[in-house]
N, C-alpha and C. Protein backbone atom coordinates (compact mmCIF):
# COMPACT_ATOMS: atom_id res chain seq x y z
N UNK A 1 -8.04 15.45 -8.98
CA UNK A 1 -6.84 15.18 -9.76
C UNK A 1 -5.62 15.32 -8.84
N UNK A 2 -4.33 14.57 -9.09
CA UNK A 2 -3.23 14.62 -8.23
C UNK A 2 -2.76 15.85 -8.45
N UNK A 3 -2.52 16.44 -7.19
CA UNK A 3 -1.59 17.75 -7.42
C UNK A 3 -0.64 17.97 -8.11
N UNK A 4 0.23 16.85 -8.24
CA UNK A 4 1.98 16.98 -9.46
C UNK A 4 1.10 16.72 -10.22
N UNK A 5 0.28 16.44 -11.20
CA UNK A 5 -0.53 16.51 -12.38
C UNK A 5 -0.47 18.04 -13.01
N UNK A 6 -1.01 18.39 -11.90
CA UNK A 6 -1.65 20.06 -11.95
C UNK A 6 -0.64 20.80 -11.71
N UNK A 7 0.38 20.64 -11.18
CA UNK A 7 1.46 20.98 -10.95
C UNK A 7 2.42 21.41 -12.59
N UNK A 8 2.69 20.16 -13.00
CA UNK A 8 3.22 19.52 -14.42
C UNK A 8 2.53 20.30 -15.41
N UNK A 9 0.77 20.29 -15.62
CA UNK A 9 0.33 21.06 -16.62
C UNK A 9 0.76 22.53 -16.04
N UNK A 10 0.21 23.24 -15.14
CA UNK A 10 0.54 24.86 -15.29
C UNK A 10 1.82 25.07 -15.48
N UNK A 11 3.34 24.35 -15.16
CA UNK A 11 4.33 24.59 -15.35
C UNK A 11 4.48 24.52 -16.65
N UNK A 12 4.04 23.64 -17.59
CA UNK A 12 4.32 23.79 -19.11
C UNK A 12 3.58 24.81 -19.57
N UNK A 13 2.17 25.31 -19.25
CA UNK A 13 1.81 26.40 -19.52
C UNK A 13 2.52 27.83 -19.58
N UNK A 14 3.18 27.77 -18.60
CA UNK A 14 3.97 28.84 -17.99
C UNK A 14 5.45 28.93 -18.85
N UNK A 15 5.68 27.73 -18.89
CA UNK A 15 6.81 27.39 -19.90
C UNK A 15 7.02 27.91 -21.33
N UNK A 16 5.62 27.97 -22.37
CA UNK A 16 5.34 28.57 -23.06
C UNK A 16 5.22 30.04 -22.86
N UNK A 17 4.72 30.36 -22.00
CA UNK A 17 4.80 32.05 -21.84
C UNK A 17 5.64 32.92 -21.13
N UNK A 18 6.63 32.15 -20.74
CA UNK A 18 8.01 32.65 -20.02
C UNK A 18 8.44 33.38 -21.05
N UNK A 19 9.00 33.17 -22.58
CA UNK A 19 9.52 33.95 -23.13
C UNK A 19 8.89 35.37 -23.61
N UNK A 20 7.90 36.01 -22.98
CA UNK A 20 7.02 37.17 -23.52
C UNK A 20 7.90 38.33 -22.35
N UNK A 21 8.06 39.42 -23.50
CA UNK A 21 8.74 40.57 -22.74
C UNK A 21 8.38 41.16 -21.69
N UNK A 22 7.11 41.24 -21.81
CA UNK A 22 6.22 42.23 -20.51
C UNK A 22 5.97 41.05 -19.52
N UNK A 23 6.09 40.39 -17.95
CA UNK A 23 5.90 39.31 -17.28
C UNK A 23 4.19 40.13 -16.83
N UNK A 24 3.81 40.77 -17.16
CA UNK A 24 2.03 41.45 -16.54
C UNK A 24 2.07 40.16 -17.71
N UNK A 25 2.06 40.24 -19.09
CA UNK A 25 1.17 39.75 -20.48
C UNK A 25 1.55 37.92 -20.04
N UNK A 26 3.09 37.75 -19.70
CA UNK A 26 3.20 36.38 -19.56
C UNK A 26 1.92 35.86 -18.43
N UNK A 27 2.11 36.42 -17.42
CA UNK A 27 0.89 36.12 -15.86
C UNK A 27 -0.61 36.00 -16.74
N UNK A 28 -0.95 37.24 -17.71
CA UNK A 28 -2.23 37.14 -18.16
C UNK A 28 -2.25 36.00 -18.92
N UNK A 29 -0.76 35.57 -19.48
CA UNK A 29 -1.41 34.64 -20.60
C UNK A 29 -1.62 33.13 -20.18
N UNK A 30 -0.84 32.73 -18.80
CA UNK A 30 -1.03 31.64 -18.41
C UNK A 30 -2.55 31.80 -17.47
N UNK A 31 -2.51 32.62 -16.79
CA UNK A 31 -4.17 32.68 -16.27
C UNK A 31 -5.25 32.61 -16.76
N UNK A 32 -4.94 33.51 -18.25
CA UNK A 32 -6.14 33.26 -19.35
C UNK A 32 -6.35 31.52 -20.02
N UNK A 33 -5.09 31.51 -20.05
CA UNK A 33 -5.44 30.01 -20.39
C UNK A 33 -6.02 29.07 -19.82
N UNK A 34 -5.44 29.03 -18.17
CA UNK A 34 -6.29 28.21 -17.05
C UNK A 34 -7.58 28.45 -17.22
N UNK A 35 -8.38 29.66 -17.14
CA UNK A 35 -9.69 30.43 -17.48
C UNK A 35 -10.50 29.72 -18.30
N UNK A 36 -9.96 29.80 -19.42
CA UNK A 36 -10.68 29.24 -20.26
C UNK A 36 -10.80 27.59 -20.54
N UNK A 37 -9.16 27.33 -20.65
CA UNK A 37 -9.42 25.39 -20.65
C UNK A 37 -9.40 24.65 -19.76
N UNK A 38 -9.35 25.20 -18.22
CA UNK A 38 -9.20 23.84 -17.37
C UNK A 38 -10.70 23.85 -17.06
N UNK A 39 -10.93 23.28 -16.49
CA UNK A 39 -12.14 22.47 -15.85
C UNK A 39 -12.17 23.53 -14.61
N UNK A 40 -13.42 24.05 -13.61
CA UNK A 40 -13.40 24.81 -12.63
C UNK A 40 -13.18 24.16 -11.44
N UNK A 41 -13.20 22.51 -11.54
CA UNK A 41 -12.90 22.01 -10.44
C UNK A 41 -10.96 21.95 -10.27
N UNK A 42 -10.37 22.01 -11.34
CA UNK A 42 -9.17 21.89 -11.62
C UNK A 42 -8.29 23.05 -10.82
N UNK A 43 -8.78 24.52 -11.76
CA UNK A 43 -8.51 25.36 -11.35
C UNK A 43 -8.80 25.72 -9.98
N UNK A 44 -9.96 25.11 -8.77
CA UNK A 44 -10.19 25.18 -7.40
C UNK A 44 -8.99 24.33 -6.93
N UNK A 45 -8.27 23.53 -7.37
CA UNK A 45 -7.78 22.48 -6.67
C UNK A 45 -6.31 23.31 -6.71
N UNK A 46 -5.82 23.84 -7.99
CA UNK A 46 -4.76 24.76 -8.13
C UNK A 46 -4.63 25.65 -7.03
N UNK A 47 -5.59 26.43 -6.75
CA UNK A 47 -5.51 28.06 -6.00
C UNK A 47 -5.20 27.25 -4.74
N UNK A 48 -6.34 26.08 -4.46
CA UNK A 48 -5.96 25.61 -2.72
C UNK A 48 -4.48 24.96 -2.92
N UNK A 49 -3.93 24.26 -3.74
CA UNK A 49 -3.13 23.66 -3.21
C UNK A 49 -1.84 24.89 -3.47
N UNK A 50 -1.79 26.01 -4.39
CA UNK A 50 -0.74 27.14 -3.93
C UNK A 50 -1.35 27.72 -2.31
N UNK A 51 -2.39 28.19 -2.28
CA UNK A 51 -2.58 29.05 -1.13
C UNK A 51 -2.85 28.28 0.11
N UNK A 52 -3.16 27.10 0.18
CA UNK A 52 -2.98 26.22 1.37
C UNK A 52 -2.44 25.10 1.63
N UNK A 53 -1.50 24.95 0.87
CA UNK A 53 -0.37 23.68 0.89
C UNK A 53 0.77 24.18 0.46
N UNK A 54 1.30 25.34 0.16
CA UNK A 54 2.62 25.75 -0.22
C UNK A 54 2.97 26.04 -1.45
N UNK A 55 2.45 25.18 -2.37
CA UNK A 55 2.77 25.60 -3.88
C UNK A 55 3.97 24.79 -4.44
N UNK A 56 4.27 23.48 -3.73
CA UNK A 56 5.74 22.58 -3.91
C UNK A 56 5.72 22.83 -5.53
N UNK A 57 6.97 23.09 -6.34
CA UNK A 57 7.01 22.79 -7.22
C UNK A 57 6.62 23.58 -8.36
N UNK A 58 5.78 24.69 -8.07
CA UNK A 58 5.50 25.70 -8.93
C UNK A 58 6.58 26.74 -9.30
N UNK A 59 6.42 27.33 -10.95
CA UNK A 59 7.29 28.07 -10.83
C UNK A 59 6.60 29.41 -10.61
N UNK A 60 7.65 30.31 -10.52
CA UNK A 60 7.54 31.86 -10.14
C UNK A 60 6.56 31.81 -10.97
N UNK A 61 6.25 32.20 -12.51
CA UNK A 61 5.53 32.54 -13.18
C UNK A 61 4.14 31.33 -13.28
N UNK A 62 4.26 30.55 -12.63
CA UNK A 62 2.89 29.87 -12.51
C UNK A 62 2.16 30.50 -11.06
N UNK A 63 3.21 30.51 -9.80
CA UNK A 63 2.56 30.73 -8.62
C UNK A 63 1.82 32.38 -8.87
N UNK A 64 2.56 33.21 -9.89
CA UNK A 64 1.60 34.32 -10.06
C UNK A 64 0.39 34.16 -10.53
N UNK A 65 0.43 33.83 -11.53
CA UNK A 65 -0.46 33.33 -12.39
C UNK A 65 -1.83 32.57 -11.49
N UNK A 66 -1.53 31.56 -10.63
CA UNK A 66 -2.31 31.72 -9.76
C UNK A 66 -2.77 31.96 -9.18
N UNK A 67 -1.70 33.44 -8.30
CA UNK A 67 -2.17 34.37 -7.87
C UNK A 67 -3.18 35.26 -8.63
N UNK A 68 -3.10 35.28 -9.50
CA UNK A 68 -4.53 36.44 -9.96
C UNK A 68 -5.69 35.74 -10.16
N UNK A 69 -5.74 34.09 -10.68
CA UNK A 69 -6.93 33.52 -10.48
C UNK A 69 -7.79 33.80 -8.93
N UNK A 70 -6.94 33.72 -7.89
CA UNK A 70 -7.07 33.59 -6.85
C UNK A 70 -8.43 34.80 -6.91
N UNK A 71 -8.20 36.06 -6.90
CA UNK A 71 -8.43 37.24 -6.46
C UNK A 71 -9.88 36.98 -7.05
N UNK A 72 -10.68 37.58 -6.62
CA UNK A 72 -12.22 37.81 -6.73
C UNK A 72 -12.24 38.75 -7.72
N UNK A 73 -13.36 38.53 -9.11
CA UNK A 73 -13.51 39.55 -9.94
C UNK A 73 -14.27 40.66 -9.37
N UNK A 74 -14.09 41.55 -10.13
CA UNK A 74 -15.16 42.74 -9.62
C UNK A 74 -16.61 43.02 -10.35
């Protein structure tokens, strides 16, 4: 999928959960969402293109948000 695609969806995701008081619950709630509805090839294409192409275009609260997908569960 094109990166500004993926770009465009997590930013509206994020868009929706910008207004939550605690930014830990906003990060969980856009990550949880990626989690569960994108596709796993989607979400691979997300993490590489923040962590090895720069992240053009993401906002703060998406590039976190990706950041915790990123991280290896335990």
């Amino acid at each position: 999928m094109n990166p500004s695609q993926l770009v465009k969806m997590v930013n509206d995701i994020s868009n929706f959960f910008v207004s939550e008081e605690d930014e830990n619950e906003a990060i969980a709630g856009v990550s949880g969402h990626i989690t569960r509805f994108w596709d796993p090839r989607m979400r691979k294409e997300i993490i590489e293109y923040l962590m090895n192409d720069g992240g053009e275009g993401l906002s703060t609260l998406s590039r976190a948000a990706i950041a915790v997908l990123e991280k290896p569960r335990a």
